[in-house]
Each structure stands twice: as C-alpha cells, then as structure tokens.
C-alpha atoms as a PDB file:
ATOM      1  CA  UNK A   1       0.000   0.000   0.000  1.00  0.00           C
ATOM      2  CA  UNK A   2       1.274   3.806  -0.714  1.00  0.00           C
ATOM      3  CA  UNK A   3       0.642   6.799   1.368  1.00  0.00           C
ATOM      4  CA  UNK A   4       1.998   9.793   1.049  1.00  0.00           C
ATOM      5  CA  UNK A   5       2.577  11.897   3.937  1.00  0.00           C
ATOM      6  CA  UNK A   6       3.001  15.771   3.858  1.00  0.00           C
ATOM      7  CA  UNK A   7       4.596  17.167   6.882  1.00  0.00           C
ATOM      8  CA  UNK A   8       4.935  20.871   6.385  1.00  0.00           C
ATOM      9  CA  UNK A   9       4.250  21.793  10.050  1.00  0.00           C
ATOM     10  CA  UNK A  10       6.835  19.361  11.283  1.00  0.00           C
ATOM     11  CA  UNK A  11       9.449  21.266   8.507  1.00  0.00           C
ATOM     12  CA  UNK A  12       8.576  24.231   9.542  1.00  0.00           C
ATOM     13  CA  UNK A  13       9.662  23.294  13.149  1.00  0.00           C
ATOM     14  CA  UNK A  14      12.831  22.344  11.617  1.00  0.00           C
ATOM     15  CA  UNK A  15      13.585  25.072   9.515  1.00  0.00           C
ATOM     16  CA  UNK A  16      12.731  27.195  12.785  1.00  0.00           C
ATOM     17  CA  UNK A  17      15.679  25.235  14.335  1.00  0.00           C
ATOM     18  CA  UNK A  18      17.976  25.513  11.180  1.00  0.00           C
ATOM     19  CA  UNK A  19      17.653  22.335   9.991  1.00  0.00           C
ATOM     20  CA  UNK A  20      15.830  22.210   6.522  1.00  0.00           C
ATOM     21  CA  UNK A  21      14.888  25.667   4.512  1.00  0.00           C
ATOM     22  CA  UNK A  22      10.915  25.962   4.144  1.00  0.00           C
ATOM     23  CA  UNK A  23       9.983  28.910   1.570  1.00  0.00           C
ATOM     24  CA  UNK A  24       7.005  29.734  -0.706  1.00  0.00           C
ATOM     25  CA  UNK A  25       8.613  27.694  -3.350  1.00  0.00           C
ATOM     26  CA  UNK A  26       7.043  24.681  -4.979  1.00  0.00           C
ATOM     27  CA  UNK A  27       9.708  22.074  -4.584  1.00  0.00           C
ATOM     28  CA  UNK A  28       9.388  18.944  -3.107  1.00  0.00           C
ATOM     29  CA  UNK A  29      10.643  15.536  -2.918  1.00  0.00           C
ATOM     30  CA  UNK A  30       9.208  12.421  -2.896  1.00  0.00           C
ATOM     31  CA  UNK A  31      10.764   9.275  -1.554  1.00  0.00           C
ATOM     32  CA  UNK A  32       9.637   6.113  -3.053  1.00  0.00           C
ATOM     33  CA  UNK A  33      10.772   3.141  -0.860  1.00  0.00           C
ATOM     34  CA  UNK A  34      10.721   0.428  -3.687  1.00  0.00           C
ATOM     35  CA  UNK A  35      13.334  -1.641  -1.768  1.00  0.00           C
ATOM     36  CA  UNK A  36      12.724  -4.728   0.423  1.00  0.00           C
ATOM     37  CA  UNK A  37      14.081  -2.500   3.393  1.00  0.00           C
ATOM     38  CA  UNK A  38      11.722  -1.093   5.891  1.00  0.00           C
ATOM     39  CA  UNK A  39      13.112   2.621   6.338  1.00  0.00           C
ATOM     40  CA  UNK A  40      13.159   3.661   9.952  1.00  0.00           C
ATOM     41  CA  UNK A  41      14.373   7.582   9.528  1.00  0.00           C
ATOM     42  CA  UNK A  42      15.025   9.945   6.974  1.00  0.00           C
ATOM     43  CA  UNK A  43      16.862  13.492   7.079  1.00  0.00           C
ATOM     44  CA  UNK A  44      17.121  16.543   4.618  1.00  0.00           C
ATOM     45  CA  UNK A  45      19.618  18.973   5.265  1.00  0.00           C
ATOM     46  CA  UNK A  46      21.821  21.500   2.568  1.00  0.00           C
ATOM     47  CA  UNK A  47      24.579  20.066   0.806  1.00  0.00           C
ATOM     48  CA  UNK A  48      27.746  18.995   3.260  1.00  0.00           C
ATOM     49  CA  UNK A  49      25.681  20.390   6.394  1.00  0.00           C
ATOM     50  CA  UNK A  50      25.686  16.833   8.588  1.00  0.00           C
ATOM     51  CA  UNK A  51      23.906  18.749  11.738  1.00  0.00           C
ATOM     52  CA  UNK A  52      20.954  16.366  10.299  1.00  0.00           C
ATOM     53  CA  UNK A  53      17.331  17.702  10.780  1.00  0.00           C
ATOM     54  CA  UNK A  54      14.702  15.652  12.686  1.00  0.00           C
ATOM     55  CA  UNK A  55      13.635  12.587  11.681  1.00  0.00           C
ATOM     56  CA  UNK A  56      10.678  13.322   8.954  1.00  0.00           C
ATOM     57  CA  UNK A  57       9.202   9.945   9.638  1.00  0.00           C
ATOM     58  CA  UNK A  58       6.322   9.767  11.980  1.00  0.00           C
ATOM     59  CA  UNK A  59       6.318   5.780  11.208  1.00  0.00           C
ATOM     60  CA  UNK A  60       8.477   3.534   9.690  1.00  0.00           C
ATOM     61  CA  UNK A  61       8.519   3.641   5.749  1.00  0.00           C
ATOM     62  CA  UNK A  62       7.534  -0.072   4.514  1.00  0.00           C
ATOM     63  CA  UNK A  63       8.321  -1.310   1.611  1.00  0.00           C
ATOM     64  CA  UNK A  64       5.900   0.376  -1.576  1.00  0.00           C
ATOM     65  CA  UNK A  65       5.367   3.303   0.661  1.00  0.00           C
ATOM     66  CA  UNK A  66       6.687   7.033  -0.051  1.00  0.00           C
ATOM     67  CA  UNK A  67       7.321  10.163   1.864  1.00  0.00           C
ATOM     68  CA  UNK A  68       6.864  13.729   0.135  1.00  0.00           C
ATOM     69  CA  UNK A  69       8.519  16.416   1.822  1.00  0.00           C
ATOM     70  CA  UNK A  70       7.060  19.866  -0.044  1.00  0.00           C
ATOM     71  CA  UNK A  71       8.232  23.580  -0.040  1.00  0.00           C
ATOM     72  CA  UNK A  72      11.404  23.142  -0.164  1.00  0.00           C
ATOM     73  CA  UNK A  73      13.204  25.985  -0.806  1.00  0.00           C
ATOM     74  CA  UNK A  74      15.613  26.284  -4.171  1.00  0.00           C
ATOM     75  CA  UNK A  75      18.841  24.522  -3.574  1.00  0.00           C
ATOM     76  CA  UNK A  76      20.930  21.842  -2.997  1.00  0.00           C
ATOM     77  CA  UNK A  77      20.260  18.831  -0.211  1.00  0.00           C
ATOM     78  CA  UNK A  78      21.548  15.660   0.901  1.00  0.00           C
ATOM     79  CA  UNK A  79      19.065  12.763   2.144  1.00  0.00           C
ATOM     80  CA  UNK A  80      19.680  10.880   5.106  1.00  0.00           C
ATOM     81  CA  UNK A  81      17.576   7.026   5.685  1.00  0.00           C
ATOM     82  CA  UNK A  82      18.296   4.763   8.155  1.00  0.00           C
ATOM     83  CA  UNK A  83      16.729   1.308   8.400  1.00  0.00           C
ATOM     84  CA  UNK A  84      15.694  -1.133  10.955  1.00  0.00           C
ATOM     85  CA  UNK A  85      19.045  -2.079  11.814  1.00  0.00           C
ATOM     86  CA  UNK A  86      20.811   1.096  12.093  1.00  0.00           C
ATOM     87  CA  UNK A  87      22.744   1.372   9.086  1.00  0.00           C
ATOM     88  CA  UNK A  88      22.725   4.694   7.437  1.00  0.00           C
ATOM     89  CA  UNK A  89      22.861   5.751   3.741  1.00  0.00           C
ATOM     90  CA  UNK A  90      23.253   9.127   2.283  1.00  0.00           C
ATOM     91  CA  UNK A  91      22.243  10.240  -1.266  1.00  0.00           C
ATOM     92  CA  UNK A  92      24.130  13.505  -1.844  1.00  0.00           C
ATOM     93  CA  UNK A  93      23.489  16.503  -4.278  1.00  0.00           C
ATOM     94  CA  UNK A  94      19.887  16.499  -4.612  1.00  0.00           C
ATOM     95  CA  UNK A  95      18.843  20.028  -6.546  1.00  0.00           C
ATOM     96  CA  UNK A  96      15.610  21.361  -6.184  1.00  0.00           C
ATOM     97  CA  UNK A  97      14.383  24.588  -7.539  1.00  0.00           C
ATOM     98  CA  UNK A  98      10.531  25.422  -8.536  1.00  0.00           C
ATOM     99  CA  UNK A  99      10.174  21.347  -9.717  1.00  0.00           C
ATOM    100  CA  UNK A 100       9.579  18.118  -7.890  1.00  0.00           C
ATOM    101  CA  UNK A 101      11.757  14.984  -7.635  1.00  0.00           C
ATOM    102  CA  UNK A 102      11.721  11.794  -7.172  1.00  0.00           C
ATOM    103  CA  UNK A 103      14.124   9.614  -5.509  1.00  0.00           C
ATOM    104  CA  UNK A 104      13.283   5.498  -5.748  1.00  0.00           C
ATOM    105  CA  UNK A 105      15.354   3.524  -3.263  1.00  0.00           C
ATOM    106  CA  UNK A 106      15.788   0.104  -4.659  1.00  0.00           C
ATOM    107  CA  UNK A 107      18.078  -2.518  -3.197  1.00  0.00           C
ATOM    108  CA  UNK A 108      20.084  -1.753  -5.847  1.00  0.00           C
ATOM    109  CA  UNK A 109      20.426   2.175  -4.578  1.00  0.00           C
ATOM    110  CA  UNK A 110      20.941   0.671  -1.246  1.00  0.00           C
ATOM    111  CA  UNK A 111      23.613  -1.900  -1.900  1.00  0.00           C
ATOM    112  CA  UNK A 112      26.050   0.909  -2.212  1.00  0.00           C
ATOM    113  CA  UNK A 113      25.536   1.698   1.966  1.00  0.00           C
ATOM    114  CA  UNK A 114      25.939  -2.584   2.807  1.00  0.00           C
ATOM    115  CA  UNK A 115      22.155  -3.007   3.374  1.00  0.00           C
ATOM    116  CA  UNK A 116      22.186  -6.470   2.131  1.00  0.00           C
END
C-alpha cells in the first residue's frame, strides 16, 4: 500500500531550528521506498551540512510506501535514511528549484551503503 505523507508543520519546526529551509517555493521531494528495506528515519539537510534535521518519519517507511517532503526551498540537499538495523545511507546533491523529484530507493540504490 502507498501513502503519502506531507509534513509541512513538522518542517517548519525544523527550519525554525535551522535544519531544513521551508519557503514559498514549490519544490518537493518524494521518496519512493521500492526496496525490500523497511526505512526507519530519513533526514534533509543542505549540501555537506551533517547537523541532520529531525527525523521526517512519523512511522516507519515499509516497503511500496513514499514520503513527500514539499516547499522546499531552491537549492541543494543531501538525504539521510536509516533502516531497521541502524545502518545509514546518504544520497548527496539532490537540486531542487521550482520542480519536484523523485528519488526510488531500490536494493540496488541501497547496496552501495551494505544493506544487504
């Protein structure tokens, strides 16, 4: 089953904190979990800033799910997801500027960060 979860309050309590840049802009990015890996965090934060953002997840992301984060503002971001066992992966060099994105995380993405 897919859901798709908008959390611009919870964003905007980050970007109040520093963490991820809300703005009237119409970006956003979508992340399709089409792995086998049930996703237990994920983080947004601008290119080479690690002082990661909360976790965006109010649940763990199953397998087929997704998670859109909107209103981002134009720029550059890196995207943080952990999974059930701890193990981190980070997609770098995301740009996002008046379009949305998509980002599908296959095992195949994944295998890259030694989630199998």
């Amino acid at each position: 089953m897919r859901t798709s979860t908008t959390l611009l309050a919870f964003l905007a309590a980050a970007a109040a904190a520093g963490c991820v840049i809300i703005a009237e802009d119409d970006s956003s990015l979508t992340i399709d979990n089409d792995s086998t890996h049930l996703i237990t965090e994920v983080h947004i934060a601008p290119v080479g800033d690690r002082s990661w953002g909360p976790n965006l997840l109010a649940s763990p992301l199953h397998p087929g799910e997704s998670l859109t984060v909107d209103r981002l503002d134009c720029g550059w971001y890196d995207v943080l997801v952990s999974n059930e066992r701890n193990i981190d992966c980070i997609v770098s060099d995301w740009h996002l500027c008046f379009e949305d994105d998509v980002w599908h995380i296959t095992n195949g993405t994944l295998d890259a960060c030694a989630w199998d």
